[in-house]
PDB file of N, CA and C in Angstrom:
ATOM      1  N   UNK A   1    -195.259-139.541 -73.138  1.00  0.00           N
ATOM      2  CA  UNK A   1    -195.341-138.275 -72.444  1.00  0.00           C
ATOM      3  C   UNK A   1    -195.261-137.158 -73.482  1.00  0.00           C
ATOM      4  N   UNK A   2    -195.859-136.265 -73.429  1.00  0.00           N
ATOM      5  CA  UNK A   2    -196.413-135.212 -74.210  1.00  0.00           C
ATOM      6  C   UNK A   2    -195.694-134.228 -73.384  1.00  0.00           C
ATOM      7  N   UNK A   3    -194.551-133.140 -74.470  1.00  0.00           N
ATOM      8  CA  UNK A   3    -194.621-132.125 -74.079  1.00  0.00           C
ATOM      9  C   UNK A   3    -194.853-131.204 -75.173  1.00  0.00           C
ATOM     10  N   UNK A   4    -195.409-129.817 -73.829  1.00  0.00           N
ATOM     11  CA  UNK A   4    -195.732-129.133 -75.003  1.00  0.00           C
ATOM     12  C   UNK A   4    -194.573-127.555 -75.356  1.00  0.00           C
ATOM     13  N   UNK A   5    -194.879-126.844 -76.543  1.00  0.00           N
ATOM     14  CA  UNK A   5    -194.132-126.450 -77.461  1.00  0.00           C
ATOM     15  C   UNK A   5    -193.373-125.448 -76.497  1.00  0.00           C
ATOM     16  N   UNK A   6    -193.668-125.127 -75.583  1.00  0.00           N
ATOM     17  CA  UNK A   6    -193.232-123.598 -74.128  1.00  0.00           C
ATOM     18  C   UNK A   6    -192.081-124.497 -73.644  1.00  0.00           C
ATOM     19  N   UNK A   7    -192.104-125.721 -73.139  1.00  0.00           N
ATOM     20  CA  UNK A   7    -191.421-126.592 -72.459  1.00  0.00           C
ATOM     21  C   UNK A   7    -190.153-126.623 -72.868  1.00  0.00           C
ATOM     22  N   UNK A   8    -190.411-127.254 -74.133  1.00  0.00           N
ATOM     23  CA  UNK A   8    -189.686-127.899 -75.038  1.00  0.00           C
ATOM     24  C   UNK A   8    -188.412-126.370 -75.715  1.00  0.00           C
ATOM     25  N   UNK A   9    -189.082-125.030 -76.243  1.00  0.00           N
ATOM     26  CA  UNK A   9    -188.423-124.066 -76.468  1.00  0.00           C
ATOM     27  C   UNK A   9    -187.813-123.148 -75.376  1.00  0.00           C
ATOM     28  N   UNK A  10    -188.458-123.471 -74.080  1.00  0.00           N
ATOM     29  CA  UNK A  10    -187.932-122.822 -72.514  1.00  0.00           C
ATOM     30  C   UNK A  10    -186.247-123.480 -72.328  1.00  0.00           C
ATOM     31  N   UNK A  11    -186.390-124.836 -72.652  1.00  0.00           N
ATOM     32  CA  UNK A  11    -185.585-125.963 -72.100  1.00  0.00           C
ATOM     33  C   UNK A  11    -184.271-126.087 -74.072  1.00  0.00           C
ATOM     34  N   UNK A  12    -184.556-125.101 -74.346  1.00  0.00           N
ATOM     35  CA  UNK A  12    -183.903-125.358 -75.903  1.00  0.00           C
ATOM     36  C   UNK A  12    -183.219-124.005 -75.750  1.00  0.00           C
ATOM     37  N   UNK A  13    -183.378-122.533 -75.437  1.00  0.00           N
ATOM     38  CA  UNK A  13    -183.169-121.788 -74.951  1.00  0.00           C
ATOM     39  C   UNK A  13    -182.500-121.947 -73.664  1.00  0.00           C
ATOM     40  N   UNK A  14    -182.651-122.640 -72.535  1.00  0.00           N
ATOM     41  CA  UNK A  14    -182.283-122.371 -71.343  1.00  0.00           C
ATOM     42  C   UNK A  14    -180.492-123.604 -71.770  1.00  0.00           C
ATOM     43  N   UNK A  15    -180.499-124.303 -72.819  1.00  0.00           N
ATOM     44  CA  UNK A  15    -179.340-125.123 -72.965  1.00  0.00           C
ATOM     45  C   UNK A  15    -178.398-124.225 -73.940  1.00  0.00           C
ATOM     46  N   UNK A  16    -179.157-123.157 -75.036  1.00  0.00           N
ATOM     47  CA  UNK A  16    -178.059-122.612 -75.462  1.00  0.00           C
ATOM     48  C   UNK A  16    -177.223-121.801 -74.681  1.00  0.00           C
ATOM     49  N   UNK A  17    -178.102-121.141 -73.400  1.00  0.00           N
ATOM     50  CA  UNK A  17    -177.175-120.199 -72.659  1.00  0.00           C
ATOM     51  C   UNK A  17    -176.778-121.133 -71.450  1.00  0.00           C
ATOM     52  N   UNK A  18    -176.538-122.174 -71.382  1.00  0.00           N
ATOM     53  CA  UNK A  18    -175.540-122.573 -70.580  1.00  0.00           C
ATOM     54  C   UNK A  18    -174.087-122.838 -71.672  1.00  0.00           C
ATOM     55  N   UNK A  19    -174.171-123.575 -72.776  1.00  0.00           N
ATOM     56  CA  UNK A  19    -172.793-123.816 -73.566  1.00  0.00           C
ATOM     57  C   UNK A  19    -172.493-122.496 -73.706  1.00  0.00           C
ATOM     58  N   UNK A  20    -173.082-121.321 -73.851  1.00  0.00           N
ATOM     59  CA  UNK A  20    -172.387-119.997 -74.278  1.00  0.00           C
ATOM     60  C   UNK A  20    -171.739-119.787 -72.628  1.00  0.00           C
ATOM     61  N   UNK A  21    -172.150-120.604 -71.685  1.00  0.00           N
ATOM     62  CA  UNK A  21    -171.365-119.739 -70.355  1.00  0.00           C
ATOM     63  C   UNK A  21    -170.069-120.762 -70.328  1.00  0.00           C
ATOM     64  N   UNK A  22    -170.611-121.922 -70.446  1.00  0.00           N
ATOM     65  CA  UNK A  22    -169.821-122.689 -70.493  1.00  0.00           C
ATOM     66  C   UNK A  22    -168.443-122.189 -71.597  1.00  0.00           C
ATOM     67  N   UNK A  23    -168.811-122.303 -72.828  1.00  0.00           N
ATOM     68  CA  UNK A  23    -167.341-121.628 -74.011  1.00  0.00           C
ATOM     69  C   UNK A  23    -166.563-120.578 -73.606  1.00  0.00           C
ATOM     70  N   UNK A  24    -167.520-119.604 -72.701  1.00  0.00           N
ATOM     71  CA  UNK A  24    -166.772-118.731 -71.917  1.00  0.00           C
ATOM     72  C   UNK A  24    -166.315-118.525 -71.086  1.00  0.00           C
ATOM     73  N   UNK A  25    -166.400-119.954 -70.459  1.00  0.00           N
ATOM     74  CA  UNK A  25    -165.530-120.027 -69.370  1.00  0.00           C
ATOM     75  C   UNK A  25    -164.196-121.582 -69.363  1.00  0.00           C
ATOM     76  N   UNK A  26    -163.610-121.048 -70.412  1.00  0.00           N
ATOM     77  CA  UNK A  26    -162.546-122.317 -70.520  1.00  0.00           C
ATOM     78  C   UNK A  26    -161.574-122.063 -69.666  1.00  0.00           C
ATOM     79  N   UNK A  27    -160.954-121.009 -69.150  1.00  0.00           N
ATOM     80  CA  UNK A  27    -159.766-121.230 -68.499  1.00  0.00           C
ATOM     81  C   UNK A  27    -159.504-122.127 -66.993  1.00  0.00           C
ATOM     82  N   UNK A  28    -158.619-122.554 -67.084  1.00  0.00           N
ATOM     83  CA  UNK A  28    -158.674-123.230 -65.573  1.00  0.00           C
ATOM     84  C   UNK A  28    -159.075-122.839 -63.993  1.00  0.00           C
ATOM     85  N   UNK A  29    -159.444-123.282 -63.312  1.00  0.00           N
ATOM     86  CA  UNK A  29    -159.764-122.514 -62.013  1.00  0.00           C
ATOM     87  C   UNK A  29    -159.317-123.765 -60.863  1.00  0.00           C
ATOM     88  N   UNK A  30    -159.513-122.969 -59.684  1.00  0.00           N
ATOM     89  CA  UNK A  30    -159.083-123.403 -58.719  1.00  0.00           C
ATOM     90  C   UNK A  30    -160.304-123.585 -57.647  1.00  0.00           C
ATOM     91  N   UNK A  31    -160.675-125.167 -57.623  1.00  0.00           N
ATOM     92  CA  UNK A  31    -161.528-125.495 -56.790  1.00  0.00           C
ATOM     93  C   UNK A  31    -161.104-126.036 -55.188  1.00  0.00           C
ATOM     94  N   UNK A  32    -161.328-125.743 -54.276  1.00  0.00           N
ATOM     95  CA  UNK A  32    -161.561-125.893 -52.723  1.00  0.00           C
ATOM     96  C   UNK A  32    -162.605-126.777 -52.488  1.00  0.00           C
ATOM     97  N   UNK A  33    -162.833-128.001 -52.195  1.00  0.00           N
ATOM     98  CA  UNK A  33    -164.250-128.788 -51.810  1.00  0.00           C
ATOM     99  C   UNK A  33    -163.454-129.635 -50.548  1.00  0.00           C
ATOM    100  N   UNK A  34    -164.399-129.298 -49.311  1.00  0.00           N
ATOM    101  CA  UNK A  34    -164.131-129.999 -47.771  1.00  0.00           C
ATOM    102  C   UNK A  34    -162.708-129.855 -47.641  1.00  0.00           C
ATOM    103  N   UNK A  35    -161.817-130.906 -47.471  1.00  0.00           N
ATOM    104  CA  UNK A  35    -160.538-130.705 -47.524  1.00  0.00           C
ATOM    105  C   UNK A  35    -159.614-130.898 -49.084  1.00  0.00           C
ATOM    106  N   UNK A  36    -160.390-131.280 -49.865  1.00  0.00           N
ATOM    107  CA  UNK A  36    -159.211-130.997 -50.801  1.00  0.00           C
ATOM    108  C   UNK A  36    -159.707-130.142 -52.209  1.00  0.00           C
ATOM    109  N   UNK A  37    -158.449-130.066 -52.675  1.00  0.00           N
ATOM    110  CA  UNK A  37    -158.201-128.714 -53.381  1.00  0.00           C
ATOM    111  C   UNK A  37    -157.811-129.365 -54.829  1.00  0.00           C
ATOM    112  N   UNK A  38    -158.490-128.486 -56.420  1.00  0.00           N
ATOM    113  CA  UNK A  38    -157.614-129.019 -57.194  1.00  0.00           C
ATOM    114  C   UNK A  38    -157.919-127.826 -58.410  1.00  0.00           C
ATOM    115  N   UNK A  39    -157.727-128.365 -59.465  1.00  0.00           N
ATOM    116  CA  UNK A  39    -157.476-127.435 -60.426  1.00  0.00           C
ATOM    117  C   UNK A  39    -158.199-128.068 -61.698  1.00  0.00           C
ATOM    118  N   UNK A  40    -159.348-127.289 -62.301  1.00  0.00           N
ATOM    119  CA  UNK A  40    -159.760-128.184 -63.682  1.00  0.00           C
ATOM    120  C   UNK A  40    -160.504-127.120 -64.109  1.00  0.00           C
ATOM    121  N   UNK A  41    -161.110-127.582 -65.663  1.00  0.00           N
ATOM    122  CA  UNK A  41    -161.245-126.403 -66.537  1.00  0.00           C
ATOM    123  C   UNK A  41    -162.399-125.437 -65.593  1.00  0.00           C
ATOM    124  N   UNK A  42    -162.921-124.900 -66.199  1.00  0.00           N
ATOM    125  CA  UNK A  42    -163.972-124.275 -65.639  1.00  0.00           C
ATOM    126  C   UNK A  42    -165.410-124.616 -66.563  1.00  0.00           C
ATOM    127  N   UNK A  43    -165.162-124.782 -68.015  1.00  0.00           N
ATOM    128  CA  UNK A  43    -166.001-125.417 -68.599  1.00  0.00           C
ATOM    129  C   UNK A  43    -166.511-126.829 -68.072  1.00  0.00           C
ATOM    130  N   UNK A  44    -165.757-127.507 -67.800  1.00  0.00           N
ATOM    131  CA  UNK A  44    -165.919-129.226 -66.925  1.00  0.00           C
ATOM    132  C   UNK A  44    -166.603-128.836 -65.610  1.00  0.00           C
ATOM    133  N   UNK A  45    -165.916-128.178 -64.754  1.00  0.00           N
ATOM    134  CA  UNK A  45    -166.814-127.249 -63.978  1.00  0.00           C
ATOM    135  C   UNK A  45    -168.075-127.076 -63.954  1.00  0.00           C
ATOM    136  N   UNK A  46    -168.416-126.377 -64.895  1.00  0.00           N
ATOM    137  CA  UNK A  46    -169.822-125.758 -64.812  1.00  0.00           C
ATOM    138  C   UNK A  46    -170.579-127.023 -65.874  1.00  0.00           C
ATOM    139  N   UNK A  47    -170.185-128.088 -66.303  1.00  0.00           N
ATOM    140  CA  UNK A  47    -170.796-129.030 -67.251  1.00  0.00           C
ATOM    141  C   UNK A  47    -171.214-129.798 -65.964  1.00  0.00           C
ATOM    142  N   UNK A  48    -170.331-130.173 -65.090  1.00  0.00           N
ATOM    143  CA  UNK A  48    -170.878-130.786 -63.806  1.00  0.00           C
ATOM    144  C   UNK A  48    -171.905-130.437 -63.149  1.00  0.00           C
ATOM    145  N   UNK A  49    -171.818-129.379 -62.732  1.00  0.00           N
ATOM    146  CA  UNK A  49    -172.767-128.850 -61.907  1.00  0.00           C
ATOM    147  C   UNK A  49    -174.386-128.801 -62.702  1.00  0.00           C
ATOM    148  N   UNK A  50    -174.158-128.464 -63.901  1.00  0.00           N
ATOM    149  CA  UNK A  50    -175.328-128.163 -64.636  1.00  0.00           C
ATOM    150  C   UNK A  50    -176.217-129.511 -64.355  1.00  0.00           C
ATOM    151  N   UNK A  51    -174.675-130.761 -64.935  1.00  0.00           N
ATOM    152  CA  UNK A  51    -175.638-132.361 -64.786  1.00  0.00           C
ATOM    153  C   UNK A  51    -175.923-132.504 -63.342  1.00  0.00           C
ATOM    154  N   UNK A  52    -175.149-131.953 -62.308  1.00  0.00           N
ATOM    155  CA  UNK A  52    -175.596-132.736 -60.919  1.00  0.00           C
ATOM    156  C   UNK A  52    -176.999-131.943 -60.837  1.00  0.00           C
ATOM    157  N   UNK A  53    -177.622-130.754 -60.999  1.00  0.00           N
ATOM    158  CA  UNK A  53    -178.777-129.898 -60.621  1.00  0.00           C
ATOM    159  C   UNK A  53    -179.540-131.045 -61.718  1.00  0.00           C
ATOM    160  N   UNK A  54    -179.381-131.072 -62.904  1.00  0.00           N
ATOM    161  CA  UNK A  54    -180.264-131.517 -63.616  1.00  0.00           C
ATOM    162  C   UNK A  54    -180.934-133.050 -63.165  1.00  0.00           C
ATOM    163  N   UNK A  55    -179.527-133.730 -62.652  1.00  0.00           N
ATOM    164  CA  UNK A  55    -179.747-135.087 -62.136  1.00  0.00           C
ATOM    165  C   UNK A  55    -180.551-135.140 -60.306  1.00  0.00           C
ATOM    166  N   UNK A  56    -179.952-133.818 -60.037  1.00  0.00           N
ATOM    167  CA  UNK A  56    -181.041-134.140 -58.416  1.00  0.00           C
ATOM    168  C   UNK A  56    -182.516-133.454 -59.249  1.00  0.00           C
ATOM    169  N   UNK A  57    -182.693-132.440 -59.922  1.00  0.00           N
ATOM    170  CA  UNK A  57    -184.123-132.098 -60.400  1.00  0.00           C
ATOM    171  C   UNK A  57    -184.545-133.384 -60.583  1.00  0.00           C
ATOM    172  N   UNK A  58    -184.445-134.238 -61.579  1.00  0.00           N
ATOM    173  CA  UNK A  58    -184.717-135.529 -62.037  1.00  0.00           C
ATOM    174  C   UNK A  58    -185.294-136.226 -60.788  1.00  0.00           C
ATOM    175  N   UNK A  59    -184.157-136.401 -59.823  1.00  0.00           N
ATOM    176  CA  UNK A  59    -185.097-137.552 -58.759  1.00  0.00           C
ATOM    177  C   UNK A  59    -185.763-136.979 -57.632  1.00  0.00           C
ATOM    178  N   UNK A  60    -185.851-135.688 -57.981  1.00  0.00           N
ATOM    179  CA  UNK A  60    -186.885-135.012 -56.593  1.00  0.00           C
ATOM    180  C   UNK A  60    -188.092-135.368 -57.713  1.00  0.00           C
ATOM    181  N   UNK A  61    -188.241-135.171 -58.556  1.00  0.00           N
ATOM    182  CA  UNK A  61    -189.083-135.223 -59.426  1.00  0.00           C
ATOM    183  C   UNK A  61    -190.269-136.516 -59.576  1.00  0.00           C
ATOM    184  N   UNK A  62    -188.983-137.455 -59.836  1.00  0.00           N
ATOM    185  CA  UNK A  62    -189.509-138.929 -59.412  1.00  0.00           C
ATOM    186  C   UNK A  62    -190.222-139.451 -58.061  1.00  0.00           C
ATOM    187  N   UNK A  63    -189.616-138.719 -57.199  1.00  0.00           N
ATOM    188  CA  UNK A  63    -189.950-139.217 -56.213  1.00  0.00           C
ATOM    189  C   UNK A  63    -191.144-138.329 -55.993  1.00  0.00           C
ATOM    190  N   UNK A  64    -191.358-137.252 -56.341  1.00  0.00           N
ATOM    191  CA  UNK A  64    -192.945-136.673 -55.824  1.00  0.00           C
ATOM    192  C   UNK A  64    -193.953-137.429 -56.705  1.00  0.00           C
ATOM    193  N   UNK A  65    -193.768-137.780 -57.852  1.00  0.00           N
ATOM    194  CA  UNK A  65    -194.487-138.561 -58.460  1.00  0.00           C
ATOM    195  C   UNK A  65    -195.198-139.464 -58.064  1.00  0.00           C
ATOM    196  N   UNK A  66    -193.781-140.357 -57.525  1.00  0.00           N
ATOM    197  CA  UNK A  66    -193.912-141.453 -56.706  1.00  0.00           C
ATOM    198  C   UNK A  66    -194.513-141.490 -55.840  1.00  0.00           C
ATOM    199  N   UNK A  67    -194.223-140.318 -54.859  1.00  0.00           N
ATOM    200  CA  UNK A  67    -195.549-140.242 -53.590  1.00  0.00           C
ATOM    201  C   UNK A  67    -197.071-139.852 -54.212  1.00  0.00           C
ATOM    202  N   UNK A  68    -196.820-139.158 -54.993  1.00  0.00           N
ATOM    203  CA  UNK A  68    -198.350-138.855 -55.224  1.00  0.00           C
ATOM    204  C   UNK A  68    -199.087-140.070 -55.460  1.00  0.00           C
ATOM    205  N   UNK A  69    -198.427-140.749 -56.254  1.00  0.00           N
ATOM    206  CA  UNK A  69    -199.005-141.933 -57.129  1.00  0.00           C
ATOM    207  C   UNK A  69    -199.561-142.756 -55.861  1.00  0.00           C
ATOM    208  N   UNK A  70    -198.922-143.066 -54.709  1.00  0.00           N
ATOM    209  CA  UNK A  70    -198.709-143.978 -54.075  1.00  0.00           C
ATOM    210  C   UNK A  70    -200.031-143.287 -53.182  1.00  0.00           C
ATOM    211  N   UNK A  71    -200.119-141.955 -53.069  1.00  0.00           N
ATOM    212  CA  UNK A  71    -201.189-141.371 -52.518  1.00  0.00           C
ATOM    213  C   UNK A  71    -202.504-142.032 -52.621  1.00  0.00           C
ATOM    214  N   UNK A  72    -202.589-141.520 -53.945  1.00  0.00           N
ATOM    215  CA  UNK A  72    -203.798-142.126 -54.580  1.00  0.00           C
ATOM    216  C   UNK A  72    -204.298-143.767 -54.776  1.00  0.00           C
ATOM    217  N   UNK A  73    -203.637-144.198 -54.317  1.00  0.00           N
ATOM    218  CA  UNK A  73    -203.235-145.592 -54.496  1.00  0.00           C
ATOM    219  C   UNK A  73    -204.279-145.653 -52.837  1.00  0.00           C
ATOM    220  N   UNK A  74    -203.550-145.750 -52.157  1.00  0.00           N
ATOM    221  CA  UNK A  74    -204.370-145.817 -50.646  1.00  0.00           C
ATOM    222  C   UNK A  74    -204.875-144.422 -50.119  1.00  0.00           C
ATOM    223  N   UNK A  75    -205.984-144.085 -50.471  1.00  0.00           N
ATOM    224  CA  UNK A  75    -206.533-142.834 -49.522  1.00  0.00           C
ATOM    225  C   UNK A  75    -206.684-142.619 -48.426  1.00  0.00           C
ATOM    226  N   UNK A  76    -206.099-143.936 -47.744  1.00  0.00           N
ATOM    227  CA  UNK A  76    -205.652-143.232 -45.968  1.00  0.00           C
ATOM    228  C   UNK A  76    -204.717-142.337 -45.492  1.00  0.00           C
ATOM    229  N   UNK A  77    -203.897-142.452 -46.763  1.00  0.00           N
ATOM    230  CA  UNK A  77    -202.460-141.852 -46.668  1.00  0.00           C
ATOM    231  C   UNK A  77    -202.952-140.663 -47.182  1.00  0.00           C
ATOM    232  N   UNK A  78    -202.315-139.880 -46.219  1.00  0.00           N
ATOM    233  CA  UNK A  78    -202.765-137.886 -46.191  1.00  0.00           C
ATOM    234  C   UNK A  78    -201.486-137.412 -46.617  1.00  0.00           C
ATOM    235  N   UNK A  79    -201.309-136.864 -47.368  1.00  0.00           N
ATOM    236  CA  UNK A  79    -200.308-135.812 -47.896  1.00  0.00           C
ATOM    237  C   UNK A  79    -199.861-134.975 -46.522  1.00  0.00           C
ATOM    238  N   UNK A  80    -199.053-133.739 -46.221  1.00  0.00           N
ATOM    239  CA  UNK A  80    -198.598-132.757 -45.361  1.00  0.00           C
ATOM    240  C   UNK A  80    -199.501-131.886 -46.161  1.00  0.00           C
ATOM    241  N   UNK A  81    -199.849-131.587 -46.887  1.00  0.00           N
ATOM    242  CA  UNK A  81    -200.567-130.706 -47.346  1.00  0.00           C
ATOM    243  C   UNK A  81    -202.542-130.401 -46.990  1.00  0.00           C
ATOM    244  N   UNK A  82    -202.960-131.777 -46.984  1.00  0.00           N
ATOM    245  CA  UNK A  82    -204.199-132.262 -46.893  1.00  0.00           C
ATOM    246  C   UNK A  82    -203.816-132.441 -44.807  1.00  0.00           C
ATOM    247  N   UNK A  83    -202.874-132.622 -44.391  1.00  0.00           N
ATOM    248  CA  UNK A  83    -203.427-132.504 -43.040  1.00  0.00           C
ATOM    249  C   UNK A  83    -203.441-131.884 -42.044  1.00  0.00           C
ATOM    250  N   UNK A  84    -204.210-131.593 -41.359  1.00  0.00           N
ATOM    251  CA  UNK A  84    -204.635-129.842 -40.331  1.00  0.00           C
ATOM    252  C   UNK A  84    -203.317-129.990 -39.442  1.00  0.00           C
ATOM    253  N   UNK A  85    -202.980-128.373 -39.620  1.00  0.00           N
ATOM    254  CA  UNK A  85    -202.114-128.187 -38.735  1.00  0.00           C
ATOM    255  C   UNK A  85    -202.391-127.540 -37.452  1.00  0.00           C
ATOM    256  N   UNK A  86    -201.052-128.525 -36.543  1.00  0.00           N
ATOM    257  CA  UNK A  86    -201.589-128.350 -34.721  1.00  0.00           C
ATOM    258  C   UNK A  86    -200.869-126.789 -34.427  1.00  0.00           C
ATOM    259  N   UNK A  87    -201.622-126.478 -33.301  1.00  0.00           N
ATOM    260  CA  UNK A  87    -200.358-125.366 -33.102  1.00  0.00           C
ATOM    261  C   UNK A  87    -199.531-125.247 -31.817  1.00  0.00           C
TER     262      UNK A  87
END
């Protein structure tokens, strides 16, 4: 897989300014999720979140792939896009 040089410096750039939010945000905080409650850095914090977005980007990713691929594979199968809408 080929990427090219925009990608690659978008995504090299877009990681230095997360560790700079991240370094700046070391102190502890106070998280609330459903019912329970706890306390952890804020750097760990925001390192999480960064990987969970990065890790659901990843498999929405895969999986459109996947459908497309699978598209093309049998051309009976119509995309939502390719089929007329009722009203």
């Amino acid at each position: 897989m080929k990427i090219n040089k925009v990608s690659f410096y978008s995504g090299a750039v877009l990681l230095v300014l997360v560790l700079v939010l991240i370094v700046q945000n070391l102190d502890p905080v106070r998280v609330k999720f459903l019912f329970w409650t706890f306390t952890m850095s804020g750097a760990l914090l925001l390192i999480l979140v960064f990987l969970g977005g990065a890790l659901l980007g990843w498999i929405l990713n895969r999986y459109r792939r996947n459908r497309l691929a699978h598209s093309q594979q049998n051309p009976k199968v119509k995309s939502a896009r390719e089929s007329p809408r009722t009203a």
